[in-house]
Protein backbone atom coordinates (compact mmCIF):
# COMPACT_ATOMS: atom_id res chain seq x y z
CA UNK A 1 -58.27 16.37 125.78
CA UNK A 2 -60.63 19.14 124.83
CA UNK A 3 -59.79 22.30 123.16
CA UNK A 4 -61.05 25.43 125.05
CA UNK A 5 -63.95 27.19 124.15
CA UNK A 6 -63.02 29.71 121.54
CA UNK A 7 -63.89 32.93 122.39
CA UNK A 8 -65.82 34.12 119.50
CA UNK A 9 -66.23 37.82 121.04
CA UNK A 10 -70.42 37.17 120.02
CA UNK A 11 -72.56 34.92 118.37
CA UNK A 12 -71.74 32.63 115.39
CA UNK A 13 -74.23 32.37 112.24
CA UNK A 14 -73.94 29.61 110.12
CA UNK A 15 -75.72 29.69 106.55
CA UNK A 16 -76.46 26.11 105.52
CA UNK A 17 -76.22 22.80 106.97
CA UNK A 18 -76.13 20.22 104.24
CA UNK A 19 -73.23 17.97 104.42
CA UNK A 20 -70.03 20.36 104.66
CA UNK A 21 -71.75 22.60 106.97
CA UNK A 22 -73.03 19.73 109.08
CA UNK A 23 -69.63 18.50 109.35
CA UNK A 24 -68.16 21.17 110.51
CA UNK A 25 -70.82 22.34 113.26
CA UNK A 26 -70.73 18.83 114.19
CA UNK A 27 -66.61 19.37 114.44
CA UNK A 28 -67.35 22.37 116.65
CA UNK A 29 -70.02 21.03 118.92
CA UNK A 30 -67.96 17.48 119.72
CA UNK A 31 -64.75 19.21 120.64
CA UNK A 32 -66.58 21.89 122.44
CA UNK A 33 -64.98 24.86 119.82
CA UNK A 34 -67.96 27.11 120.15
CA UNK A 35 -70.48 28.04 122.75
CA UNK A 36 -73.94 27.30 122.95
CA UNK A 37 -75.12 30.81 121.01
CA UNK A 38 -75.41 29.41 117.38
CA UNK A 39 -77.54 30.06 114.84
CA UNK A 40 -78.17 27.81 111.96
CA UNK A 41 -79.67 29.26 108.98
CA UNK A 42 -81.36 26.11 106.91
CA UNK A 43 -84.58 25.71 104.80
CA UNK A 44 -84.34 22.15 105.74
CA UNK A 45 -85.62 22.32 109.17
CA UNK A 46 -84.56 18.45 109.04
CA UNK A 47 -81.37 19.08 108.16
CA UNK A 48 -80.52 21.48 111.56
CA UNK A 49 -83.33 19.33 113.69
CA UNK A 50 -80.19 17.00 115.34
CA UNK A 51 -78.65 20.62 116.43
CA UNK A 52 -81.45 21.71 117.84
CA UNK A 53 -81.22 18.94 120.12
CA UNK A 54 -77.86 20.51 120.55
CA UNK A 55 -78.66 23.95 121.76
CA UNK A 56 -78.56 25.56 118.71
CA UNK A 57 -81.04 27.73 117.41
CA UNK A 58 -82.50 27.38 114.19
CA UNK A 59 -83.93 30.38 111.32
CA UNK A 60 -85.57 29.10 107.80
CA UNK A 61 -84.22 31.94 106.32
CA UNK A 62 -82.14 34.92 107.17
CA UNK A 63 -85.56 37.35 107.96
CA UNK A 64 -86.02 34.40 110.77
CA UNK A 65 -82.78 35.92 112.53
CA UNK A 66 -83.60 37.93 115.72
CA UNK A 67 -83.63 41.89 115.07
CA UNK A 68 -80.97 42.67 117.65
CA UNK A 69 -78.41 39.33 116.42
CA UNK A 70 -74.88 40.96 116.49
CA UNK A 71 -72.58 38.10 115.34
CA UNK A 72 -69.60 38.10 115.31
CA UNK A 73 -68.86 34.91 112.56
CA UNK A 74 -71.06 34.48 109.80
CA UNK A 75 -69.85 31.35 108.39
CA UNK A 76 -71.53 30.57 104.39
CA UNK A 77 -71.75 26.86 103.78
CA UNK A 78 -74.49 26.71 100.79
CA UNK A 79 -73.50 25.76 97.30
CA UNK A 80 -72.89 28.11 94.66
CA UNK A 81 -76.28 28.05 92.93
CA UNK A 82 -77.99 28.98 95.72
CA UNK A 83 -75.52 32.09 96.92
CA UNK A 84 -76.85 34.97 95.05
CA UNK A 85 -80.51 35.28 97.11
CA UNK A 86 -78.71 34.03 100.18
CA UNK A 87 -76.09 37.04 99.94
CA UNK A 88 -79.04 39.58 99.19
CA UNK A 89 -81.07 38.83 102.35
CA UNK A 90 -77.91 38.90 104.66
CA UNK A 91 -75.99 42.15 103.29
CA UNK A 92 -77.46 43.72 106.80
CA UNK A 93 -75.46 41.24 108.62
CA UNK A 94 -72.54 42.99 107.14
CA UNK A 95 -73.15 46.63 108.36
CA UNK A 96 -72.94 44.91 112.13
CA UNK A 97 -68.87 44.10 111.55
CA UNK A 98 -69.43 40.60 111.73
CA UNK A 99 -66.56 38.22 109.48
CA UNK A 100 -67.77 36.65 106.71
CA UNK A 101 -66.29 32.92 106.79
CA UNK A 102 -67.06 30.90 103.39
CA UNK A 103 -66.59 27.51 102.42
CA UNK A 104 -68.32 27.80 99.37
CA UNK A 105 -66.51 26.34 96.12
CA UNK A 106 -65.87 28.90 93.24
CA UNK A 107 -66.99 31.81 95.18
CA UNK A 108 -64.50 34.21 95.06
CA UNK A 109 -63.38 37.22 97.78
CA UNK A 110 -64.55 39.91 95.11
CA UNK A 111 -67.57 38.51 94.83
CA UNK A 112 -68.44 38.21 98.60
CA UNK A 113 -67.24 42.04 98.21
CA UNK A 114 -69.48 43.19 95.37
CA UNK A 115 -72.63 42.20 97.64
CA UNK A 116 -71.92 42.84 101.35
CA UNK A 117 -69.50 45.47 100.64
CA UNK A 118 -65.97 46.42 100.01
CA UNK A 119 -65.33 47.12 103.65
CA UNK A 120 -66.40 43.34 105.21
CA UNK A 121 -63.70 40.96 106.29
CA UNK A 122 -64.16 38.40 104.56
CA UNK A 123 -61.99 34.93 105.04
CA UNK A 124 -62.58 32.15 101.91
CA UNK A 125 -61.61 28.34 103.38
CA UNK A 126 -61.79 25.45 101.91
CA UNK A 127 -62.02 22.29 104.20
CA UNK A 128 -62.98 19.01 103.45
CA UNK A 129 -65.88 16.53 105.00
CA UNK A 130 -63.12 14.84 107.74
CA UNK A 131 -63.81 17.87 109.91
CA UNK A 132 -66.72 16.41 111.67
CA UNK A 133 -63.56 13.80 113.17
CA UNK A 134 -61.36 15.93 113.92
CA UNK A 135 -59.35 14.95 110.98
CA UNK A 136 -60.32 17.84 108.11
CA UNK A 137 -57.54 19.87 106.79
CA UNK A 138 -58.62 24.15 105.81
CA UNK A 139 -57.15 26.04 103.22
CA UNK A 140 -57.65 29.66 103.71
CA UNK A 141 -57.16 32.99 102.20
CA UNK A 142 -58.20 36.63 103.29
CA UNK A 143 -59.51 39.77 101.76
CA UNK A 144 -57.36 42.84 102.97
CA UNK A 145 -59.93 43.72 105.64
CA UNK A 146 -59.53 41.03 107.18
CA UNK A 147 -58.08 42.42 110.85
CA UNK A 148 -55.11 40.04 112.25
CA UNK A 149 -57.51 39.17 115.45
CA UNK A 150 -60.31 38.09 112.42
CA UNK A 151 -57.42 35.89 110.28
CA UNK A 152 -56.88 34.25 114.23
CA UNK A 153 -60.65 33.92 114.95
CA UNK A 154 -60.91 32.17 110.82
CA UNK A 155 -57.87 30.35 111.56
CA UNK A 156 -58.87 28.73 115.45
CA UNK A 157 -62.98 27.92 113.88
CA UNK A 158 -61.12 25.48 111.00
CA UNK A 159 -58.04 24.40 113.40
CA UNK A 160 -60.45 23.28 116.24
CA UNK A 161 -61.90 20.91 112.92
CA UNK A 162 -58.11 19.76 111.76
CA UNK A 163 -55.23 21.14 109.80
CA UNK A 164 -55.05 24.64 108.51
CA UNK A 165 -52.38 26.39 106.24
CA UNK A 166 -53.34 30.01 104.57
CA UNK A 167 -52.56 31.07 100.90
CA UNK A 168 -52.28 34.69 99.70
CA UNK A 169 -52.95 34.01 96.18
CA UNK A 170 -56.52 33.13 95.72
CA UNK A 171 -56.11 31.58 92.73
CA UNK A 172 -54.58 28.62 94.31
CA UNK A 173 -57.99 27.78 96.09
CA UNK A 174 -59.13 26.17 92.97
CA UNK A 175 -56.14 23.22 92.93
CA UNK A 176 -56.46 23.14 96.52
CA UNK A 177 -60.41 22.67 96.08
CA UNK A 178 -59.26 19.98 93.53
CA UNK A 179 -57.21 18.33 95.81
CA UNK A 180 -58.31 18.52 99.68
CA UNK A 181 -62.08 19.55 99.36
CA UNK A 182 -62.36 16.33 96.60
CA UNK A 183 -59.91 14.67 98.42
CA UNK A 184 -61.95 12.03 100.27
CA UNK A 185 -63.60 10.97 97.69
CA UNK A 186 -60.83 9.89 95.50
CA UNK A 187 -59.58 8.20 98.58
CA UNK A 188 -63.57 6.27 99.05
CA UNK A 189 -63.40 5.66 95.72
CA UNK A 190 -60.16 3.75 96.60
CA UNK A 191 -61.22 1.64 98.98
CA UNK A 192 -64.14 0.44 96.76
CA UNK A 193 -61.39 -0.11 94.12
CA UNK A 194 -59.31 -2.22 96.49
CA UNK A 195 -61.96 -4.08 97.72
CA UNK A 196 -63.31 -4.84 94.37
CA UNK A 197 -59.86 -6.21 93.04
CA UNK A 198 -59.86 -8.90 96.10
CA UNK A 199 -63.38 -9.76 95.43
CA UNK A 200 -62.29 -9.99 91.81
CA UNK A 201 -58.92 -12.42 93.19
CA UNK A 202 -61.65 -14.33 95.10
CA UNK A 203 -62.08 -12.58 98.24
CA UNK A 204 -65.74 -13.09 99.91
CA UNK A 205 -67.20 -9.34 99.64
CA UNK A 206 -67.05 -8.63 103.26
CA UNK A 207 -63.70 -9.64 103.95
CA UNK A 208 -62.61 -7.34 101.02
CA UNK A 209 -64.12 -4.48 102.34
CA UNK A 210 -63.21 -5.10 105.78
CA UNK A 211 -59.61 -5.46 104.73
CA UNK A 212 -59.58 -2.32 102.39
CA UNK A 213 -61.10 -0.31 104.79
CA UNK A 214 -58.93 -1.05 107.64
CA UNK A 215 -55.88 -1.01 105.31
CA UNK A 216 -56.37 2.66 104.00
CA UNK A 217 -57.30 3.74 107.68
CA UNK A 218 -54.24 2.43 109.11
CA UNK A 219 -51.95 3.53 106.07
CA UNK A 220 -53.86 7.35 106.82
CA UNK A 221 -52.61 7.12 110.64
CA UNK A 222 -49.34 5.56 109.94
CA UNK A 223 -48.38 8.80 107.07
CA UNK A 224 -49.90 11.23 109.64
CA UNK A 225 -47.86 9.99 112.65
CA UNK A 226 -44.69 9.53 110.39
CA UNK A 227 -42.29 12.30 109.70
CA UNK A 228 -41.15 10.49 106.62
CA UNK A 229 -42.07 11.37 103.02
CA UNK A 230 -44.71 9.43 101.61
CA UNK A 231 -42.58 8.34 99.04
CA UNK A 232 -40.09 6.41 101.93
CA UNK A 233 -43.08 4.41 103.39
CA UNK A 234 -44.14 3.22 100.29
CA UNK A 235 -40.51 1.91 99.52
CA UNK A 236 -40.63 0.07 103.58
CA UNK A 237 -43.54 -1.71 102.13
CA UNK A 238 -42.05 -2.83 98.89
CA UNK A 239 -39.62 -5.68 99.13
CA UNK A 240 -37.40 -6.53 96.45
CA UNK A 241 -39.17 -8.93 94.06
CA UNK A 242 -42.20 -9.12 96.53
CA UNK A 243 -45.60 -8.87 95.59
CA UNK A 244 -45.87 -5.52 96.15
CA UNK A 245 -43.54 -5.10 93.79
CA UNK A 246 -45.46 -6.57 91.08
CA UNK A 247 -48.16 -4.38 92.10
CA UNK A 248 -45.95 -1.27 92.08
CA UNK A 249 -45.22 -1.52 88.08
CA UNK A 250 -48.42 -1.50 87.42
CA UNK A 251 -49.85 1.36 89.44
CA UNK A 252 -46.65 3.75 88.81
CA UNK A 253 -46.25 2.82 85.36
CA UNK A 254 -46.87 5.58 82.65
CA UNK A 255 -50.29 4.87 82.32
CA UNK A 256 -50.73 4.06 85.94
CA UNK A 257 -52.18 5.98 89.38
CA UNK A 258 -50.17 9.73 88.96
CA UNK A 259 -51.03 10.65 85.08
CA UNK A 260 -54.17 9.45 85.76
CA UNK A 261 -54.74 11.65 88.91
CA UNK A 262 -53.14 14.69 88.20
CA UNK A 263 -56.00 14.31 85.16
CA UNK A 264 -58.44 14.08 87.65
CA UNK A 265 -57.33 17.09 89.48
CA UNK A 266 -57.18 19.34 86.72
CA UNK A 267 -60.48 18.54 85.80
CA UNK A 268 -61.60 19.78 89.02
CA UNK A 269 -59.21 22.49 89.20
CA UNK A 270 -61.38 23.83 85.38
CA UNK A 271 -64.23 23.42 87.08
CA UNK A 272 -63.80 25.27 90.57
CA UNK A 273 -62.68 28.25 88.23
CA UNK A 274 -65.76 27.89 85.83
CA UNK A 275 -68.01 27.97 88.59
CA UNK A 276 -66.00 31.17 89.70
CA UNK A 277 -66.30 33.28 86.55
């Protein structure tokens, strides 16, 4: 069934529409989160052309914004590099009491601050690419004006998308970038690693694939249907001196999966704060 409408209270702005931003207007659009009046703001005309189709207008830049545009949600989903120009060109949004919504990696709530102004609500998420099914999961955190019917309006945009959960230490947004917005990936890479090692045991390619794709799919609906830990499934699958087993010693062993991602994830966890300082 289809979640209502959210009532947005005006119209939503969304700067950027590479992948993450894609994802999660495509999120919106499917399950019918927002209305019609949405505004894409992409240099990429390419990029926001399969919106259009959509209803959804389209600016190059934020000058391409009609003069009388009140949003209410201006959400910022362009990467770091390219935030400083961005910010410049929509500080007038501010002034109009619209909240400022970013998914942008290492950007931080003082920062937003220092360049639309210390009195914009501003709400820093940080969801991953499974939005755009209905499956992402949104970290958030809020500057402290952000207004409780602005945290709700932050909150329902990312919920209609997946998961959400809210932090009030910032700080924290660089593990979880680390660990949800990277998230996928590790799990992608995976599935290439799975299939790989049957192709390596003599699997044809395709069968490989077709079997490590299905099998992480179907372990990902079995944990999120399940009320048990993680840690109890994986024992149902493991019987004693089974193959699994075998498997098991390897993979948990002290050179195995965990040391080796919790190095991972600290990696990322350095770089989401270098890219913040």
């Amino acid at each position: 069934m289809q979640p209502e409408t959210l009532d947005l209270g005006g119209p939503l702005v969304l700067i950027g529409c590479g992948k993450m931003g894609a994802a999660l207007l495509d999120g919106w659009l499917a399950r019918r989160a927002v209305a019609a009046d949405v505004t894409v703001i992409e240099p990429m005309a390419e990029n926001a052309a399969p919106f259009m189709a959509r209803g959804v207008a389209h600016a190059r830049d934020p000058g391409g914004l009609p003069p009388d545009l009140n949003p209410a949600v201006v959400v910022v989903a362009v990467k770091p590099q390219q935030m400083d120009a961005l910010m410049a060109a929509c500080a007038g949004l501010a002034g109009t009491g619209a909240l400022f919504l970013s998914i942008a990696a290492g950007r931080s709530l003082a920062y937003f601050e220092g360049r639309l102004g210390a009195e914009t609500a501003i709400v820093r998420a940080m969801p991953n690419t499974p939005a755009a099914v209905g499956r992402g999961m949104s970290v958030l955190c809020a500057n402290p004006k952000t207004g409780p019917h602005q945290r709700d309006l932050a909150g329902a945009l990312m919920a209609a998308v997946g998961e959400v959960a809210w932090v009030e230490d910032e700080a924290l947004l660089d593990a979880v970038t680390a660990v949800s917005g990277g998230g996928p990936a590790y799990v992608f890479l995976l599935i290439e690693c799975l299939a790989q090692a049957g192709i390596d045991s003599g699997l044809p390619e395709d069968l490989a694939m077709g079997i490590a794709r299905a099998t992480v799919a179907g372990a990902g609906e079995l944990v999120r249907q399940s009320d048990l830990p993680a840690s109890t499934l994986r024992e149902n699958v493991t019987s004693p001196a089974g193959t699994t087993l075998e498997a098991l010693k390897v993979l948990m062993a002290s050179d195995g999966l965990q040391p080796l991602m919790s190095r991972a994830i600290a990696e990322a966890t350095r770089r989401s704060r270098e890219l913040a300082s």
